[in-house]
N, C-alpha and C. Protein backbone atom coordinates (compact mmCIF):
# COMPACT_ATOMS: atom_id res chain seq x y z
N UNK A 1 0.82 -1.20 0.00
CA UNK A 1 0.00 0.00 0.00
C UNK A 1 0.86 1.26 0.00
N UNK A 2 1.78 1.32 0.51
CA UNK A 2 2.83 2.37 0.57
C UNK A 2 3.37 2.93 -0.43
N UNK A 3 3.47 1.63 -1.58
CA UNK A 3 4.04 2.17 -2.90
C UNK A 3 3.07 3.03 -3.78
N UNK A 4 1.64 2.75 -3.23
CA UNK A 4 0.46 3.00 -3.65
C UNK A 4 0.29 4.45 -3.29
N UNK A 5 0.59 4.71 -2.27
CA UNK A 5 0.16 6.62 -2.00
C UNK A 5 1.81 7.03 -1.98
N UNK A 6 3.13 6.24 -2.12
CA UNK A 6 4.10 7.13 -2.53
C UNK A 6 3.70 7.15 -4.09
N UNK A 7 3.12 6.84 -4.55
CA UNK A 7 3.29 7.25 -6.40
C UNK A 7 1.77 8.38 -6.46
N UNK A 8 0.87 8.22 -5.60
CA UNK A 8 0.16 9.13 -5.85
C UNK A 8 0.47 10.57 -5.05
N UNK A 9 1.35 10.70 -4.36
CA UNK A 9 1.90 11.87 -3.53
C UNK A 9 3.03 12.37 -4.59
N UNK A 10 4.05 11.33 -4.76
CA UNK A 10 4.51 11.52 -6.31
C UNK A 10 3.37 12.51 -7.50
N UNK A 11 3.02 12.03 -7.93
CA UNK A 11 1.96 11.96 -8.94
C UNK A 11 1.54 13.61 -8.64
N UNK A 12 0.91 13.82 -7.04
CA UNK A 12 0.26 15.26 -6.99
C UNK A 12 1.15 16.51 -6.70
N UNK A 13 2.53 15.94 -6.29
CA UNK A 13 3.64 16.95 -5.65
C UNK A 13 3.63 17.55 -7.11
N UNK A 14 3.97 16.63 -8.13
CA UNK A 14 4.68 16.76 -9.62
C UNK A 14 3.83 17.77 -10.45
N UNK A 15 2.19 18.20 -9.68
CA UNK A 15 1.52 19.18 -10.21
C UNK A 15 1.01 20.03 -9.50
N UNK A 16 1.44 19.96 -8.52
CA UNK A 16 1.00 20.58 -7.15
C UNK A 16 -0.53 20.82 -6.93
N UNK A 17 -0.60 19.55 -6.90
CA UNK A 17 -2.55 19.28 -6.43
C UNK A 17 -2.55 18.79 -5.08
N UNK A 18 -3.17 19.03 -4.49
CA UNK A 18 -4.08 18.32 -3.20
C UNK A 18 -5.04 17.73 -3.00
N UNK A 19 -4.77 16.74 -2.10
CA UNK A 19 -6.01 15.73 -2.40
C UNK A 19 -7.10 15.13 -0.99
N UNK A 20 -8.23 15.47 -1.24
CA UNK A 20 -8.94 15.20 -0.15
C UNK A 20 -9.63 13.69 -0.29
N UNK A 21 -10.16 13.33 0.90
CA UNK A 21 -11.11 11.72 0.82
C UNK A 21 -12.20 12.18 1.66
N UNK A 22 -12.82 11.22 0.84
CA UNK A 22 -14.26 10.83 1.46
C UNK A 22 -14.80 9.62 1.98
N UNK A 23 -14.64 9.41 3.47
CA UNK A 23 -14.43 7.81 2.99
C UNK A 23 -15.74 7.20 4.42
N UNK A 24 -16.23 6.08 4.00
CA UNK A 24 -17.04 5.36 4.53
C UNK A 24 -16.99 3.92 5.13
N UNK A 25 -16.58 3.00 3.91
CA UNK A 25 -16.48 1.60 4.69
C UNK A 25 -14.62 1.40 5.25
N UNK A 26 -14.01 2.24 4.53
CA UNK A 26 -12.42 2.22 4.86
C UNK A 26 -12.28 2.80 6.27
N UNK A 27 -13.26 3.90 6.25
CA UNK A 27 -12.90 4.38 8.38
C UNK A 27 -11.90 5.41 8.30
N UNK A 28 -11.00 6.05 7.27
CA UNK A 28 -10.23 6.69 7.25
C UNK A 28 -8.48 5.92 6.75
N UNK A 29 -8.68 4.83 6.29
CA UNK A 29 -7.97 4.11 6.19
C UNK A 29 -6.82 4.57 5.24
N UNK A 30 -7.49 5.13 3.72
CA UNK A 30 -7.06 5.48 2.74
C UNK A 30 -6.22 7.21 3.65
N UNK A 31 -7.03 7.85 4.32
CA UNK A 31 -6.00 9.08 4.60
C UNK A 31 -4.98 8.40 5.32
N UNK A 32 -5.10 7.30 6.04
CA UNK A 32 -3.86 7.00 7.43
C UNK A 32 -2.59 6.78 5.86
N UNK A 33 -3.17 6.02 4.97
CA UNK A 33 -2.06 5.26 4.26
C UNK A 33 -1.76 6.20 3.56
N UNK A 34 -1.88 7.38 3.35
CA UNK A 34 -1.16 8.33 2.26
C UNK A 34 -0.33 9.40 3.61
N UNK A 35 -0.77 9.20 4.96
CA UNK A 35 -0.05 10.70 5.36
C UNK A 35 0.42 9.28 6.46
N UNK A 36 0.88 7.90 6.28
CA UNK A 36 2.22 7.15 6.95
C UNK A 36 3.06 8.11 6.39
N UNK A 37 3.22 8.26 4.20
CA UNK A 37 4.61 8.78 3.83
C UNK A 37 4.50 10.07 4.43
N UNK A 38 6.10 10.48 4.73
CA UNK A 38 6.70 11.41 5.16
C UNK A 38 6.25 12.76 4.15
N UNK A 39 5.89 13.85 4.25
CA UNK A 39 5.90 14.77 3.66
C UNK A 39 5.25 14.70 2.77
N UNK A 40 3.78 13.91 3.22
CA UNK A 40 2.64 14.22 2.37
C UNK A 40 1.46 14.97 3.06
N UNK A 41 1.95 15.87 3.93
CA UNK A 41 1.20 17.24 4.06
C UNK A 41 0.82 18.29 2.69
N UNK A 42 2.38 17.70 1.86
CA UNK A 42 2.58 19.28 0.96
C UNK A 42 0.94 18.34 -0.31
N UNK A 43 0.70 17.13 0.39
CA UNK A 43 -0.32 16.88 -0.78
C UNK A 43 -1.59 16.84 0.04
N UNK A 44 -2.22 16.32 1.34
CA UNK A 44 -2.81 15.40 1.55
C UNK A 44 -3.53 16.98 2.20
N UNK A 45 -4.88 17.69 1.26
CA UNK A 45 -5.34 18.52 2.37
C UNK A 45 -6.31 17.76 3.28
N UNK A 46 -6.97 17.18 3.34
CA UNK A 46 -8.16 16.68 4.86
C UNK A 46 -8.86 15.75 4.12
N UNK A 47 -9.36 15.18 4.80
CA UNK A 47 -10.06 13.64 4.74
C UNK A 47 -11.81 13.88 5.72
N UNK A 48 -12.75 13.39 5.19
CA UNK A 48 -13.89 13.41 6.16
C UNK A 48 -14.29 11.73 6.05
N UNK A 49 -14.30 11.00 7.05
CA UNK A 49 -14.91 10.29 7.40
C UNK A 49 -16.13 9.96 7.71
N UNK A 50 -17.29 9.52 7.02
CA UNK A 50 -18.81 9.54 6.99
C UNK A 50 -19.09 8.23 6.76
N UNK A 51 -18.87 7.46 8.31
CA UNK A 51 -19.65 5.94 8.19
C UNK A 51 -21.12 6.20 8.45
N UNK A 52 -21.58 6.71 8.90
CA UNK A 52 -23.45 7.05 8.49
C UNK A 52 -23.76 7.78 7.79
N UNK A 53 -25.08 7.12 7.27
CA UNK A 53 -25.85 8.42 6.28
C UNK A 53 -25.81 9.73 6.67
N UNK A 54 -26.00 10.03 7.94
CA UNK A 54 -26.24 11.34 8.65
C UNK A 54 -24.92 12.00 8.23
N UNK A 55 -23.55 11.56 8.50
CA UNK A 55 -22.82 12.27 8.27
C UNK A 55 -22.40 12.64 7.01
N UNK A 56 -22.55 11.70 6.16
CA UNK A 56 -22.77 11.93 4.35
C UNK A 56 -23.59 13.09 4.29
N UNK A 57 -24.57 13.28 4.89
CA UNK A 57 -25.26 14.89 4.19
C UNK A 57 -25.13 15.59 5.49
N UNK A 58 -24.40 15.77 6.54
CA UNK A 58 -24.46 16.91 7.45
C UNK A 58 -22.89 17.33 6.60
N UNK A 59 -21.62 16.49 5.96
CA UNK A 59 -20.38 16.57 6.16
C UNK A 59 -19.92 16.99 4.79
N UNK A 60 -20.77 15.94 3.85
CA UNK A 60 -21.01 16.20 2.41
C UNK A 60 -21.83 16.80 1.59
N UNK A 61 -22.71 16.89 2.43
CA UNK A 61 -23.47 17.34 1.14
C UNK A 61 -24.58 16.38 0.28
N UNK A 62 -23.86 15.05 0.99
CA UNK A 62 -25.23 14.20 -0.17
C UNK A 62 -26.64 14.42 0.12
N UNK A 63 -27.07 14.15 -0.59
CA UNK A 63 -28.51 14.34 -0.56
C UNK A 63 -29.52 13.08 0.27
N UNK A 64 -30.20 13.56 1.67
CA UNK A 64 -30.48 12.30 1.91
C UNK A 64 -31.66 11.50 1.12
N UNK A 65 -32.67 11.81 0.17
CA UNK A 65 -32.81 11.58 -0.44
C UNK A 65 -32.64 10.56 -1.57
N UNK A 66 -31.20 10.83 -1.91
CA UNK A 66 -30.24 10.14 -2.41
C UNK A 66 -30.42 9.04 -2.23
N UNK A 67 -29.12 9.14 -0.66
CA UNK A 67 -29.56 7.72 -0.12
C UNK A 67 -30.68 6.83 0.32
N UNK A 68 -31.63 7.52 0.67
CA UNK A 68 -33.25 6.74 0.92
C UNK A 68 -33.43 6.14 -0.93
N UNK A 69 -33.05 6.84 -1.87
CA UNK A 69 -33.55 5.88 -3.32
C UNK A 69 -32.62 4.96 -3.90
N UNK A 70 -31.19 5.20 -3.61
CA UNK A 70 -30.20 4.14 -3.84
C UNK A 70 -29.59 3.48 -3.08
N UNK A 71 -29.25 4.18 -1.70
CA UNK A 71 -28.69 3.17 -0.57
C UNK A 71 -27.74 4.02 -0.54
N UNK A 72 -26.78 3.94 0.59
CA UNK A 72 -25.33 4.52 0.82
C UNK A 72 -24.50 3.58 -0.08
N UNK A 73 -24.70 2.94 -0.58
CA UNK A 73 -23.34 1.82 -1.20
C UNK A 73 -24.05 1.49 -2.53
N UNK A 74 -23.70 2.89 -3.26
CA UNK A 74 -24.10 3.29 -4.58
C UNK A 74 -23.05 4.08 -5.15
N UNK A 75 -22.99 4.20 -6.50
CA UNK A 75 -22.33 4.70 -7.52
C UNK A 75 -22.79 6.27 -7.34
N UNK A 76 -23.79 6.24 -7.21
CA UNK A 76 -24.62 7.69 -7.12
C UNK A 76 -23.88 8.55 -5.73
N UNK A 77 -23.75 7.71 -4.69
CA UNK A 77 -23.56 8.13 -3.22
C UNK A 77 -22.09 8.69 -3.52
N UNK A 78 -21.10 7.36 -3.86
CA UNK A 78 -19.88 7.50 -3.84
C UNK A 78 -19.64 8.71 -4.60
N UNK A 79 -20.41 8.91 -5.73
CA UNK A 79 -19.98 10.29 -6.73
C UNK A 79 -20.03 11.34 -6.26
N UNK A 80 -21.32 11.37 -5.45
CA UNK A 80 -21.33 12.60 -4.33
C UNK A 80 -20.73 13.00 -3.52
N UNK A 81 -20.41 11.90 -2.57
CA UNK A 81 -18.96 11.99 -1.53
C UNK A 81 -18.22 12.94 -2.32
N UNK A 82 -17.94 12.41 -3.21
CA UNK A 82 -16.38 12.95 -3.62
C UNK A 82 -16.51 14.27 -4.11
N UNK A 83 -17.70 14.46 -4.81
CA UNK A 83 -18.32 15.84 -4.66
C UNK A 83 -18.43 17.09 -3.75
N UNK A 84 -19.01 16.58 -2.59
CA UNK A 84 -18.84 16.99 -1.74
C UNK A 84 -17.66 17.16 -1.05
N UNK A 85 -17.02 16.22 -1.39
CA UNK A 85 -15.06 16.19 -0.76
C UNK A 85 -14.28 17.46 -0.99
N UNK A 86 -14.60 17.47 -2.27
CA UNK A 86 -14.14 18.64 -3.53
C UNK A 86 -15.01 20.43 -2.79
N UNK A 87 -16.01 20.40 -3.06
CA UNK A 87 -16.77 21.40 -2.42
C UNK A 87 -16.28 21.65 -1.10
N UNK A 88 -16.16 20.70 -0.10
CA UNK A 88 -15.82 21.39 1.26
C UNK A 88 -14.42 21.35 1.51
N UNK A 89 -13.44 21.85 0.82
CA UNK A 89 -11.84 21.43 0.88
C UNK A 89 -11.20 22.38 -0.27
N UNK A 90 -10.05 22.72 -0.77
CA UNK A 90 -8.98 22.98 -1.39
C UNK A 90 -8.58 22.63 -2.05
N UNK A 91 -8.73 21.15 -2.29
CA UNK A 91 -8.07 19.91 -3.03
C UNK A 91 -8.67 20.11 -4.61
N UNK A 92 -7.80 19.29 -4.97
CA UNK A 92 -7.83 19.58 -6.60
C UNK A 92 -8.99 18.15 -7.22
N UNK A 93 -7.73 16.92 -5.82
CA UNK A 93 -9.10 15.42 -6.31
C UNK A 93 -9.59 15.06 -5.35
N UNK A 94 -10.52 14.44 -5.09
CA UNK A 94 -11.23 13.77 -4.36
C UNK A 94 -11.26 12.54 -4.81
N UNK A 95 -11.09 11.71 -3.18
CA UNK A 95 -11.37 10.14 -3.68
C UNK A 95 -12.51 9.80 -2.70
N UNK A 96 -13.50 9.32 -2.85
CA UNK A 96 -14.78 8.54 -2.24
C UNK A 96 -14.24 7.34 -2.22
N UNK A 97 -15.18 6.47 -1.17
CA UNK A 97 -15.19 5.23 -0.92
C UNK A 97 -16.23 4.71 0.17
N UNK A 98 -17.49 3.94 -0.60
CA UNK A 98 -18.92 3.75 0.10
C UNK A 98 -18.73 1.47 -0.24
N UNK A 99 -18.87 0.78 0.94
CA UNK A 99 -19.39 -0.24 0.34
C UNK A 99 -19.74 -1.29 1.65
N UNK A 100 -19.63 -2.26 1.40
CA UNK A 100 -20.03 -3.30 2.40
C UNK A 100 -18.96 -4.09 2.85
N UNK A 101 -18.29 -3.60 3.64
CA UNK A 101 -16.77 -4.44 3.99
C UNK A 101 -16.94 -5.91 4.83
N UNK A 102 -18.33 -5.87 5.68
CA UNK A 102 -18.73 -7.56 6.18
C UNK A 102 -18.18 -7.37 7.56
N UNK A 103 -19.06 -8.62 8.30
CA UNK A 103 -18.98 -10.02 7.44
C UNK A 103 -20.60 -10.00 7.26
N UNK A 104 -21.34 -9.00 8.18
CA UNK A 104 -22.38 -8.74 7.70
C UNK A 104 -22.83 -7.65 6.94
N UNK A 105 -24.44 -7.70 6.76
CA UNK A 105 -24.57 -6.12 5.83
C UNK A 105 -24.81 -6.32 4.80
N UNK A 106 -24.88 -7.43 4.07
CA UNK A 106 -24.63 -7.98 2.15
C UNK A 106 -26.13 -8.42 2.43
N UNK A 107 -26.78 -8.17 1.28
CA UNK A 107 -27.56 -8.66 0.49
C UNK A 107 -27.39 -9.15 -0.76
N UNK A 108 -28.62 -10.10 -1.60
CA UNK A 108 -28.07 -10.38 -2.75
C UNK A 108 -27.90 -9.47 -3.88
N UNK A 109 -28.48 -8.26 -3.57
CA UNK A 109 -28.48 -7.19 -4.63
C UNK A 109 -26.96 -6.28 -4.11
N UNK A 110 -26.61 -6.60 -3.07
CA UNK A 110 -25.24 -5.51 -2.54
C UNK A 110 -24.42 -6.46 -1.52
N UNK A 111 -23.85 -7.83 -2.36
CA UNK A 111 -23.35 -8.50 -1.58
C UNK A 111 -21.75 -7.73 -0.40
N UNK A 112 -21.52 -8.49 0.63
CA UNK A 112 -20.07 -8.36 1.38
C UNK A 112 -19.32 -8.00 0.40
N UNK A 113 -18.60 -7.31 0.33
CA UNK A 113 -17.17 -7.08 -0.18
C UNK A 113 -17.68 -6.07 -1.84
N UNK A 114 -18.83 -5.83 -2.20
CA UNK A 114 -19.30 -4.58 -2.86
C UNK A 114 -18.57 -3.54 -1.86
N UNK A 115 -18.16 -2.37 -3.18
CA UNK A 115 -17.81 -1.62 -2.85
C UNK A 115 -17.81 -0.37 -4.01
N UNK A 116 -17.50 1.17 -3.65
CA UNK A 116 -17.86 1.87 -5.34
C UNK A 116 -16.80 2.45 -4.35
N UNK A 117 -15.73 3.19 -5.61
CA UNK A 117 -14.52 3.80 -5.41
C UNK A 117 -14.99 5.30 -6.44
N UNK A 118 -15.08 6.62 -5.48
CA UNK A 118 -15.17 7.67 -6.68
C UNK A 118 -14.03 8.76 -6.76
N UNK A 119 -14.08 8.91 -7.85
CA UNK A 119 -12.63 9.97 -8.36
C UNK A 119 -13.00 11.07 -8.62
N UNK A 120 -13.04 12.41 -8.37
CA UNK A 120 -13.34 13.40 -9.35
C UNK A 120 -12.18 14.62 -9.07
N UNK A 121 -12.26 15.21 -10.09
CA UNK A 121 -10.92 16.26 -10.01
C UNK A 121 -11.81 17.81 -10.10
N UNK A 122 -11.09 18.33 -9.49
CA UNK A 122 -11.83 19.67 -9.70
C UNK A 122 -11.74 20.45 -10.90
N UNK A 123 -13.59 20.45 -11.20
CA UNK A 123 -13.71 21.24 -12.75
C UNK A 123 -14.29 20.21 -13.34
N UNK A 124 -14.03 18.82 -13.14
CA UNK A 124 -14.26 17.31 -13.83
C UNK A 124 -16.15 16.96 -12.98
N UNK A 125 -15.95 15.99 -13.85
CA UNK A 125 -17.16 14.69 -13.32
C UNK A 125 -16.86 14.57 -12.65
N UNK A 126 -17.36 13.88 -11.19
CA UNK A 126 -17.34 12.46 -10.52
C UNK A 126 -16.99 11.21 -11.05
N UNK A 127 -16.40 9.98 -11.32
CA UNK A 127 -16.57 8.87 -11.76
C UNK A 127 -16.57 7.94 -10.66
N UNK A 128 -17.85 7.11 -10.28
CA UNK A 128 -17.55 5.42 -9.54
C UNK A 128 -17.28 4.75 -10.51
N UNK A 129 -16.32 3.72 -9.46
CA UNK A 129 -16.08 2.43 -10.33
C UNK A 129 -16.14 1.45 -9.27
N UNK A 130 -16.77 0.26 -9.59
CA UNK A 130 -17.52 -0.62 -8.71
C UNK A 130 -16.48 -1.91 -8.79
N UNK A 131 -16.49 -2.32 -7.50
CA UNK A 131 -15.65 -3.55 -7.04
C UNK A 131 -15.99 -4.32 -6.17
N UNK A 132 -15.81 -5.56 -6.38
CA UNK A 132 -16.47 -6.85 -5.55
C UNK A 132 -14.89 -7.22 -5.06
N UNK A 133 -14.37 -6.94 -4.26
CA UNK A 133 -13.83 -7.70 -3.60
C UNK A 133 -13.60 -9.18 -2.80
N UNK A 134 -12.97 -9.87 -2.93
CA UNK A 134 -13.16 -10.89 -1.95
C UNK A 134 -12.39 -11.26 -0.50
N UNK A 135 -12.68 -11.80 0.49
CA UNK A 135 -12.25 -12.21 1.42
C UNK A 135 -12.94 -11.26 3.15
N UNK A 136 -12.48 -11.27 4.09
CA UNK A 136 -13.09 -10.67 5.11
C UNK A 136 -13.26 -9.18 5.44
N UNK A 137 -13.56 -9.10 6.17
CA UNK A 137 -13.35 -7.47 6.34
C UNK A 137 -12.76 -6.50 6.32
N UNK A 138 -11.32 -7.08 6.78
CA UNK A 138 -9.98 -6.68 6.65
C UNK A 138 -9.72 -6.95 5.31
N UNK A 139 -9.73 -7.40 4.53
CA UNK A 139 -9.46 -8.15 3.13
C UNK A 139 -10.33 -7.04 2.47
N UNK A 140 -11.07 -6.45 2.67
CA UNK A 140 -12.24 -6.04 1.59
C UNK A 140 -11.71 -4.63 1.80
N UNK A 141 -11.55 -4.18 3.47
CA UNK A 141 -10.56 -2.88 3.41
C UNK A 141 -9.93 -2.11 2.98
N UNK A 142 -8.32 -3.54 2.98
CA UNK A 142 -7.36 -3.10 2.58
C UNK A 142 -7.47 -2.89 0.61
N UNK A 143 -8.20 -4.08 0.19
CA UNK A 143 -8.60 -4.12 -0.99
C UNK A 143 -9.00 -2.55 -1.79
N UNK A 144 -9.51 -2.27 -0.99
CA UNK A 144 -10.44 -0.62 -1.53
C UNK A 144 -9.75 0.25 -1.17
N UNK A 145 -8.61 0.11 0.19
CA UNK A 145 -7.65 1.43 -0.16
C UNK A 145 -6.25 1.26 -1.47
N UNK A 146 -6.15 -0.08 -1.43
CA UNK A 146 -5.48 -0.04 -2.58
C UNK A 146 -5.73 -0.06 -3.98
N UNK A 147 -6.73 0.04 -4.00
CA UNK A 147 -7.81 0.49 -5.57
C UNK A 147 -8.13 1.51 -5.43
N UNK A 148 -8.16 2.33 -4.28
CA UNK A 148 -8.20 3.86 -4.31
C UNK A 148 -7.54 4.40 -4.79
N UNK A 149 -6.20 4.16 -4.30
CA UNK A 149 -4.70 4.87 -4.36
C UNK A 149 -4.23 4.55 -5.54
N UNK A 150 -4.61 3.43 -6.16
CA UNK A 150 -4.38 3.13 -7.90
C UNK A 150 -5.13 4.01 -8.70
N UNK A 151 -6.50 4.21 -8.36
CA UNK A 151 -7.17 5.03 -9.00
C UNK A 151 -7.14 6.51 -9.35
N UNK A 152 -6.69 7.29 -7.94
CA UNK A 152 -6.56 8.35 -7.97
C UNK A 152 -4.65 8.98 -8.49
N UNK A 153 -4.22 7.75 -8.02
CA UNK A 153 -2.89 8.15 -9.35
C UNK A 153 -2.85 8.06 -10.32
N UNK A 154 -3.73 7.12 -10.94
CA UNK A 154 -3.68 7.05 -12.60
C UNK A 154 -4.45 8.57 -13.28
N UNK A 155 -5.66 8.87 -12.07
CA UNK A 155 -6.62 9.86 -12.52
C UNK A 155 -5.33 11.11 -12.82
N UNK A 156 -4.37 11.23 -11.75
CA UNK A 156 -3.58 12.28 -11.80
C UNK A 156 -2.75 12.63 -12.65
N UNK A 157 -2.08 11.18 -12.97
CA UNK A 157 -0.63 11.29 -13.64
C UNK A 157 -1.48 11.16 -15.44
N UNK A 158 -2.62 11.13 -15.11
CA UNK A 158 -3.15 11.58 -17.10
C UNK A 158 -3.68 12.82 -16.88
N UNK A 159 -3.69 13.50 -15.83
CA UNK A 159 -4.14 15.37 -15.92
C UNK A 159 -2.43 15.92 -16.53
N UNK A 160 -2.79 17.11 -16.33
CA UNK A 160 -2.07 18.36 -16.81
C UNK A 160 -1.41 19.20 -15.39
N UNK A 161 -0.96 20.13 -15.67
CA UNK A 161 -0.80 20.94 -14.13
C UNK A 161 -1.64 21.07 -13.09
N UNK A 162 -2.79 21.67 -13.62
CA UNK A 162 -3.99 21.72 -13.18
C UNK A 162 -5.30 21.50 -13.53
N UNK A 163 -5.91 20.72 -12.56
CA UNK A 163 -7.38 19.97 -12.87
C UNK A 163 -8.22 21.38 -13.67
């Protein structure tokens, strides 16, 4: 995971972006693993943590609404997070992260280890991208911060100076 937010701290130093999270089933996981590396202040502006709905629209902005028609562990939700990430912060990207890490909580329409990862850069879309992970809770975790941190470096290192 380390190599994972040194290439995306890489990645944002190299354009001088900042990057906020939004995060839900990770717990804050994805900010711990980008500000372990040393001297990723000069990237990492703030992180909001929103494991309940309530805090998704007191923190973000989502719409509760929203979630009453799709669920928190939606493509729709996650896009918003990150929306909202972007709106209440400095940062250039936002990374979301809404899903069902287990061992309960899965249904057959939103099994364990569902999860939506969202990217958006400021000025840009939102994009989720949806992942089934496998294995336990910890497994489904670590899984989604390291598909975060893949995601939001690739999002970076194909921008320009600025989003």
């Amino acid at each position: 995971m380390s190599a994972d937010a040194i290439r995306l701290i890489d990645a944002c130093r190299a354009r001088g972006w900042r990057v906020a999270t939004a995060e839900s089933c990770t717990g804050g996981l994805i900010g711990a693993a980008i500000t372990t590396i040393a001297g990723s202040s000069d990237v990492y502006e703030r992180g909001f943590v929103t494991y309940s709905n309530e805090a998704k629209t007191e923190l973000l902005d989502v719409p509760a609404v929203l979630i009453a028609e799709v669920g928190a562990v939606s493509a729709e939700v996650a896009e918003a997070m990150a929306r909202g990430a972007l709106a209440r912060s400095r940062a250039d990207l936002a990374i979301s992260v809404t899903g069902v890490a287990g061992p309960g909580g899965g249904t057959e329409a939103k099994p364990v280890g569902l999860v939506y990862i969202g990217i958006m850069k400021r000025g840009g879309k939102p994009v989720a991208h949806c992942f089934i992970f496998p294995g336990d809770r910890e497994a489904v975790r670590l899984s989604s911060v390291r598909a975060a941190l893949e995601l939001a470096a690739e999002a970076v290192e194909s921008s320009g100076s600025r989003p």
